[in-house]
Protein backbone atom coordinates (compact mmCIF):
# COMPACT_ATOMS: atom_id res chain seq x y z
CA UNK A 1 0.09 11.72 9.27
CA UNK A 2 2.85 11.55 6.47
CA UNK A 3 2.04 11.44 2.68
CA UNK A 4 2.51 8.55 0.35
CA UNK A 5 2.94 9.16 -3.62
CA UNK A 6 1.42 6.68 -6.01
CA UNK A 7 3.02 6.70 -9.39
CA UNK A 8 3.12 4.28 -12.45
CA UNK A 9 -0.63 4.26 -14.02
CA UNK A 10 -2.13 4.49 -17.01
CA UNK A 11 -3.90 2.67 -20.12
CA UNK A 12 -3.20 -0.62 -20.85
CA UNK A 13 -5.19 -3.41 -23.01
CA UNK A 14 -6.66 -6.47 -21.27
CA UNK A 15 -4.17 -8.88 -20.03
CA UNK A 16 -1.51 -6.42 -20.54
CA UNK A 17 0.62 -5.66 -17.00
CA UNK A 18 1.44 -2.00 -15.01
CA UNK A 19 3.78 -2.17 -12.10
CA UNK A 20 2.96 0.70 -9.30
CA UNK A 21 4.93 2.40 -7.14
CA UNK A 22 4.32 4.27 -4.08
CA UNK A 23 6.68 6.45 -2.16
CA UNK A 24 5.81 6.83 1.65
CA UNK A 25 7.04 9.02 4.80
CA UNK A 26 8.34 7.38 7.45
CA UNK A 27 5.47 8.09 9.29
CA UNK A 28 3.86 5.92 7.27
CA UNK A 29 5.78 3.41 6.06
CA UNK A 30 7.79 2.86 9.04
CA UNK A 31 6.45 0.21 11.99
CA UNK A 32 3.59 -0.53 9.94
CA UNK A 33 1.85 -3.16 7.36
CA UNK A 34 1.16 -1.20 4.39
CA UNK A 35 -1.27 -1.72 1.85
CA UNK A 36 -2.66 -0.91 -1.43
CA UNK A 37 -6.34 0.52 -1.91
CA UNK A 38 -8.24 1.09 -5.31
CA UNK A 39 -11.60 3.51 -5.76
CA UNK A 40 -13.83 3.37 -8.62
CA UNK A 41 -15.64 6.83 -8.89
CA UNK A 42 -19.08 6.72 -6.92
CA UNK A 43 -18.11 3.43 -4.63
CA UNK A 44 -16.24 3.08 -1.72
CA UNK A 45 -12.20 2.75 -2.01
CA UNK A 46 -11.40 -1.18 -1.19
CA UNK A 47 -8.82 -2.99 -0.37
CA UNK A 48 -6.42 -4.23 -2.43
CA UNK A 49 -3.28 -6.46 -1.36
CA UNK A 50 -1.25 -5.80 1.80
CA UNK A 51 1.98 -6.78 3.08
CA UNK A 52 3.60 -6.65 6.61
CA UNK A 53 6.40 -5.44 7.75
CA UNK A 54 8.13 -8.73 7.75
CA UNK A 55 6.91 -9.31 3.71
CA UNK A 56 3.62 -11.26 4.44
CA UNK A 57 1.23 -10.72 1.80
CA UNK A 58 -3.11 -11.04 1.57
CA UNK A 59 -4.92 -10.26 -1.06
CA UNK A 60 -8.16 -9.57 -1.87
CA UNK A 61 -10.11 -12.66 -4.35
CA UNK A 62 -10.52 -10.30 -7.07
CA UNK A 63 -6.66 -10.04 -7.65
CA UNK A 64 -5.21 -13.12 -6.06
CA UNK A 65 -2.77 -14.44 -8.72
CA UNK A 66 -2.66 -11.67 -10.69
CA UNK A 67 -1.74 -9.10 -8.54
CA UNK A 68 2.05 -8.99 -6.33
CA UNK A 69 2.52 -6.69 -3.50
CA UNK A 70 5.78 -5.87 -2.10
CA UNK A 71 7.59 -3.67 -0.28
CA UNK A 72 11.48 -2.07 -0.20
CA UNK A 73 11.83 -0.82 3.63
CA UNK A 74 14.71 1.07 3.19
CA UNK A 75 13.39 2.64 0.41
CA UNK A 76 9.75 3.28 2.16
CA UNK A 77 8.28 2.25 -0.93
CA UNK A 78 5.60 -0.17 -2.11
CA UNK A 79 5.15 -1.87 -5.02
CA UNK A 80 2.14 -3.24 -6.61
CA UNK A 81 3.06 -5.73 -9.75
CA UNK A 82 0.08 -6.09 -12.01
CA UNK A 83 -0.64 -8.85 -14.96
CA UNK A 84 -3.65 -10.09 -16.62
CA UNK A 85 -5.26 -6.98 -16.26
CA UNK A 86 -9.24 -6.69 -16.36
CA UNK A 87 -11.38 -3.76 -17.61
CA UNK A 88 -12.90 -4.26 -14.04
CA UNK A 89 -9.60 -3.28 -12.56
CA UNK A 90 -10.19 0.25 -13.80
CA UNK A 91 -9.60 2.57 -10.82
CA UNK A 92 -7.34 4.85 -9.10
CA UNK A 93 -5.30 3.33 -6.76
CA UNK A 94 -3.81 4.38 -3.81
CA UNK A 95 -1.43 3.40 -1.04
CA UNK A 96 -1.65 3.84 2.85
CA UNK A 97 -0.80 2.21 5.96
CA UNK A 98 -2.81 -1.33 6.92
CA UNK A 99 -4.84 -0.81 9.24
CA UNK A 100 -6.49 2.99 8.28
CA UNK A 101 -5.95 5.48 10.83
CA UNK A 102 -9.51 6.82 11.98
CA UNK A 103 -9.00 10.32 9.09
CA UNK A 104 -6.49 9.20 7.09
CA UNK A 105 -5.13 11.14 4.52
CA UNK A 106 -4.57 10.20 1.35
CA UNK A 107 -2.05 11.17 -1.93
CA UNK A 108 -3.62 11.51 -5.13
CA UNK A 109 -3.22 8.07 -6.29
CA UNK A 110 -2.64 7.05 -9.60
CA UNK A 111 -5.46 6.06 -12.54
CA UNK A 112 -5.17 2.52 -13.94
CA UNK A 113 -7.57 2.16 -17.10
CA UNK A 114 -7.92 -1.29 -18.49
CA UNK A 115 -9.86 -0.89 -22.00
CA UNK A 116 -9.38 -2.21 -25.14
């Protein structure tokens, strides 16, 4: 199925701002909306923001207006701009095609840590 490669976590204050990236195969990346996904340990991973091939965006109401997704097709990368960051936005998050292939696999993400 392709791998993806999160990068650009790590600890930052309340309200402070971290700017993802994720590097994906064409198998992937290519022909498909792609999304970002975020698991807190002992829940299920959620959905984040995703954007279409064409640039259309959604995200979910936790992270609407702080949160940008967007996406560099030559590249095959996605970004994932992040500001006004919450404690409650401590996770690792990953990136992976929209919608899930039945198995997916997944990279090993990158931890975000909001805490004062």
């Amino acid at each position: 199925q392709g791998q993806a490669v999160e990068s650009g976590g790590g600890l930052v204050q309340p309200g402070g701002s971290l700017s993802l990236s994720c590097a994906a195969s064409e198998s992937i990346f290519s022909r498909n909306s792609m999304a970002w996904y975020r698991q807190i340990p002992g829940k299920q991973r959620e959905l984040v923001a995703r954007i279409t091939i064409g640039g259309s965006t959604n995200y979910a109401d936790s992270v609407k207006g702080r949160f940008t997704i967007s996406r560099d097709n030559a590249k095959h990368t996605v970004y994932l701009q992040m500001n006004s960051l919450k404690p409650e936005d401590t996770a690792v998050y990953y990136c992976n095609r929209f919608p899930l292939l039945v198995g997916a696999s997944w990279g090993q993400g990158t931890q975000v840590t909001v805490s004062s």
